[in-house]
Protein backbone atom coordinates (compact mmCIF):
# COMPACT_ATOMS: atom_id res chain seq x y z
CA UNK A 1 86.42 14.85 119.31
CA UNK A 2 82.58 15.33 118.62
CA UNK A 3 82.39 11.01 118.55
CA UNK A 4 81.44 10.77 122.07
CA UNK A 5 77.75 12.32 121.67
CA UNK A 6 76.76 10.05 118.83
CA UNK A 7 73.66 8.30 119.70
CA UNK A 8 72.29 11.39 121.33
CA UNK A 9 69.38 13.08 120.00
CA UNK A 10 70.60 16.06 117.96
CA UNK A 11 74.37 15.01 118.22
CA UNK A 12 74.32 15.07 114.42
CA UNK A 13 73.92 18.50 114.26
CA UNK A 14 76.81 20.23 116.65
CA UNK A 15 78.62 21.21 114.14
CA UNK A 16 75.80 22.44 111.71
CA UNK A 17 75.76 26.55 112.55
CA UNK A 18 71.75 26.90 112.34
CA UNK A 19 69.99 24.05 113.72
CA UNK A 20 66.54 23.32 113.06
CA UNK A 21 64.52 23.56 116.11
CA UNK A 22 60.92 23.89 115.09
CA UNK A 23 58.74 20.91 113.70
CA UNK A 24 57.64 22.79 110.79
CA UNK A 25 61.15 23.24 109.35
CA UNK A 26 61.68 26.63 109.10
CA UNK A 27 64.44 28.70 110.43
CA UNK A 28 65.06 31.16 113.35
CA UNK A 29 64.57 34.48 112.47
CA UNK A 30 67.03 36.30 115.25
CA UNK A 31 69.60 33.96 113.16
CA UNK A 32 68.75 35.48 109.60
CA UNK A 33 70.53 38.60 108.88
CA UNK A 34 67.79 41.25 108.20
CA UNK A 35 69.09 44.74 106.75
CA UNK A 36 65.67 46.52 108.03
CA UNK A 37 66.34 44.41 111.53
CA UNK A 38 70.06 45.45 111.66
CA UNK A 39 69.62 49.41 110.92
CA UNK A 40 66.44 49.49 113.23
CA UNK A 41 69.09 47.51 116.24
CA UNK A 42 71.60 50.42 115.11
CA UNK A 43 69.82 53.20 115.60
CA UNK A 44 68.30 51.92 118.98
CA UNK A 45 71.97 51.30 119.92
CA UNK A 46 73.05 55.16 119.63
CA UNK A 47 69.63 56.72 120.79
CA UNK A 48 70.21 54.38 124.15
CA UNK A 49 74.26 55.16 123.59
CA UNK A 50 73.12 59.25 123.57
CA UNK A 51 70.39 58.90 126.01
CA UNK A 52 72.54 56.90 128.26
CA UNK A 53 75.42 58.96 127.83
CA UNK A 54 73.32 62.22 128.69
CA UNK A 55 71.40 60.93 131.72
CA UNK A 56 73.75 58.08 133.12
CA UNK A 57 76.73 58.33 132.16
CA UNK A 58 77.36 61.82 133.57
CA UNK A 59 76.02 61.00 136.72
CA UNK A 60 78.39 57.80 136.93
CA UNK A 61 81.26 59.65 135.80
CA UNK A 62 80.28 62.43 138.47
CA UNK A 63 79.77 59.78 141.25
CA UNK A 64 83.50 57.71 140.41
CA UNK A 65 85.00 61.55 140.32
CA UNK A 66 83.53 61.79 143.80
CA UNK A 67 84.64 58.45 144.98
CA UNK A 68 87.96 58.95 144.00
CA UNK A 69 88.28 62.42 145.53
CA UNK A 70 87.08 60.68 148.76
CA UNK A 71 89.92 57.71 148.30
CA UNK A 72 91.95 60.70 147.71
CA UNK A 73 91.26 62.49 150.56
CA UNK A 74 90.89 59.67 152.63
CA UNK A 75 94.63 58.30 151.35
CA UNK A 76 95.77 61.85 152.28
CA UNK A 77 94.30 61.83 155.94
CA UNK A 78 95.41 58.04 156.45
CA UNK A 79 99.15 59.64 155.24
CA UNK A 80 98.95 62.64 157.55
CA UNK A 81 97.69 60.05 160.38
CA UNK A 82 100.76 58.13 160.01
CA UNK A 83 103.01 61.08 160.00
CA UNK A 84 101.61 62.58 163.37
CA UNK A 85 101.77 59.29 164.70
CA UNK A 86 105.56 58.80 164.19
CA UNK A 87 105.49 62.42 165.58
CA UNK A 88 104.12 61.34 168.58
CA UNK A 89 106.34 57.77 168.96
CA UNK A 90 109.09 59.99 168.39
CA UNK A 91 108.34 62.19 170.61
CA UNK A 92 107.60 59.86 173.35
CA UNK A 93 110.57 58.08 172.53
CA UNK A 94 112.06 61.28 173.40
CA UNK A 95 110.09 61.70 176.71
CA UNK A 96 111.49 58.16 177.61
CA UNK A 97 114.13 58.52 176.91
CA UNK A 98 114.54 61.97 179.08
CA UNK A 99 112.66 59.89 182.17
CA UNK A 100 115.33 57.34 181.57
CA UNK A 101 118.12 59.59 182.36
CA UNK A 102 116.02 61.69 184.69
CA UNK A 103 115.98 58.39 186.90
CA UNK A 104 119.32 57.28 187.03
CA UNK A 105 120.63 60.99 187.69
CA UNK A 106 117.98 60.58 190.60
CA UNK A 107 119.62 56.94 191.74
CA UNK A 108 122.67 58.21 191.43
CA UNK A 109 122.20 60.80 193.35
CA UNK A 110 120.64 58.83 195.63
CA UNK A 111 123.50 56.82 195.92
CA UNK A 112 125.57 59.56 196.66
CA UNK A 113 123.07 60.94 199.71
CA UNK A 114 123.35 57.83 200.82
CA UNK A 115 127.02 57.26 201.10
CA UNK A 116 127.27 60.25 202.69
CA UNK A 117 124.90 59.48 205.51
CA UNK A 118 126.99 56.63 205.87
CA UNK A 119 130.41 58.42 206.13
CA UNK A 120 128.79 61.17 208.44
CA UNK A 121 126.93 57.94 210.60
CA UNK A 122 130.19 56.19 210.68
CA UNK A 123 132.29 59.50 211.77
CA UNK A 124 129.37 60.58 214.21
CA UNK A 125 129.93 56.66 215.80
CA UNK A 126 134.01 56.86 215.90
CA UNK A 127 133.42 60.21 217.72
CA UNK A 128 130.89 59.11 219.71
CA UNK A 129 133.37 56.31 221.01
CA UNK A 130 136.52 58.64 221.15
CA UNK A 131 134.17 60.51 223.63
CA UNK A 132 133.32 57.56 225.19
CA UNK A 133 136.76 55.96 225.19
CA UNK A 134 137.96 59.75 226.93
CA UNK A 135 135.21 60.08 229.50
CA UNK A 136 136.09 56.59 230.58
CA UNK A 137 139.77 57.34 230.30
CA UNK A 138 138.78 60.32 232.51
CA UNK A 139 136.59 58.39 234.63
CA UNK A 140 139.07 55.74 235.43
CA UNK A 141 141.71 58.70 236.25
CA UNK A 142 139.37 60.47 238.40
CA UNK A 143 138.71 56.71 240.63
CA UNK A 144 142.16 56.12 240.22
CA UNK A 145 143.19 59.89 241.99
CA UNK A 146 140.37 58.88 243.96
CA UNK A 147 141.54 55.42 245.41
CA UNK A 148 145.01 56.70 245.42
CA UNK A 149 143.92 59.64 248.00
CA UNK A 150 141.80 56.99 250.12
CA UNK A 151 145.09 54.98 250.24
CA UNK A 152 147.06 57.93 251.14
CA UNK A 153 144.32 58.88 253.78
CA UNK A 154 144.51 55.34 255.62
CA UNK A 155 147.93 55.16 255.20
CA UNK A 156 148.25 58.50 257.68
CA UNK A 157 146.27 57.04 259.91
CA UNK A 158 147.39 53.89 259.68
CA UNK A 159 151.21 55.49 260.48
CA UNK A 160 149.38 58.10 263.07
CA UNK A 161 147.72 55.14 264.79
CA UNK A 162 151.70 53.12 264.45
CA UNK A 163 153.10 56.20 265.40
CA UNK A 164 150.53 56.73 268.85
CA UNK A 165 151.62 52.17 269.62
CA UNK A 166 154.96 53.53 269.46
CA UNK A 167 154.80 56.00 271.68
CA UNK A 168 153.01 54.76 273.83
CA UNK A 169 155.51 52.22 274.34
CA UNK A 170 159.63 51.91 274.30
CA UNK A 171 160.71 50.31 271.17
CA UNK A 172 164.20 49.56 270.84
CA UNK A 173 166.25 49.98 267.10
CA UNK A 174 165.45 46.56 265.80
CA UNK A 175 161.41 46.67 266.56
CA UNK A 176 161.86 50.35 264.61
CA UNK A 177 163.47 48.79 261.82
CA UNK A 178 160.28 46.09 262.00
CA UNK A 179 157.71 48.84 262.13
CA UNK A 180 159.26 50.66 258.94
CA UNK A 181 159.41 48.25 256.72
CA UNK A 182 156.03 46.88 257.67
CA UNK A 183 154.38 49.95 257.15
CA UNK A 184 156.53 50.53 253.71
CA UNK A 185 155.01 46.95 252.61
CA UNK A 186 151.36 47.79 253.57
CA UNK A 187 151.88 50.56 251.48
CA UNK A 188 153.50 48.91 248.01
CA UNK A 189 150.29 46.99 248.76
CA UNK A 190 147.94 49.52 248.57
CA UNK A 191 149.49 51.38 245.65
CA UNK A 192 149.92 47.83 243.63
């Protein structure tokens, strides 16, 4: 697996745990296991665990309490948001819902106003023309009494005017017979 960097400068020694870096041969002391170097690195570690744990820690566990009461509280006004907003949707849901109703009872009474204009238009009309149709019902009796009284009034002078011709001169039965009928005719006339 390691074949393919042969040839390279160091490729000999990949696998080789310490390699041998310096001219001079010797080896790398951070590599050498020191008991004086390894208690020394202990007992920095837990002086920098204790001091870190006193002066950092505390503060970062005080700061990620804080941040999560703030997620908390923030989760809790995001939830009570929510819940007075589907309040208020319901609610004007609701409102619709009522101005919905609100306008058809209005249309629908307005249809009802409105067919009863109509009926009381259409019955003031028909009454309107029964008067009409009466006063000229009346009218035409009134020219007809009228006319009829003219007729009768020319047809007494007419006869009053026959009556002074006759007089005046000798008729005999035939030319009375004549006169009658003639007169009777002028009449049917008049009255047709």
């Amino acid at each position: 697996m390691l074949s393919q960097y042969k040839g390279l400068p160091l490729a000999d020694s990949i696998n080789d745990p310490v390699v041998n870096v310096s001219s001079s041969g010797n080896t790398n002391p951070l590599v050498l296991l020191d008991p004086g170097l390894f208690i020394w690195t202990i007992i920095t570690f837990i002086v920098l665990l204790i001091v870190l744990g006193k002066f950092a820690w505390q503060p970062l566990l005080k700061a990620l309490d804080d941040r999560e009461g703030k997620i908390r509280n923030s989760l809790d006004n995001a939830d009570k948001a929510r819940k007075e907003l589907e309040q208020i949707n319901a609610e004007s849901e609701a409102m619709i819902a009522k101005a919905r109703s609100e306008a058809q009872e209005i249309r629908v009474e307005a249809k009802n106003a409105a067919e009863k204009l109509k009926s009381e238009i259409k019955l003031q009309a028909e009454n309107d023309a029964k008067k009409l149709h009466e006063n000229a019902q009346k009218q035409i009796k009134v020219d007809k009494e009228k006319v009829v009284s003219e007729i009768k009034k020319e047809v007494v002078a007419l006869t009053i005017s026959i009556s002074e011709k006759m007089i005046k001169r000798n008729l005999t039965t035939d030319d009375n017979k004549l006169f009658i009928e003639d007169s009777l005719e002028n009449l049917r006339e008049y009255e047709a």
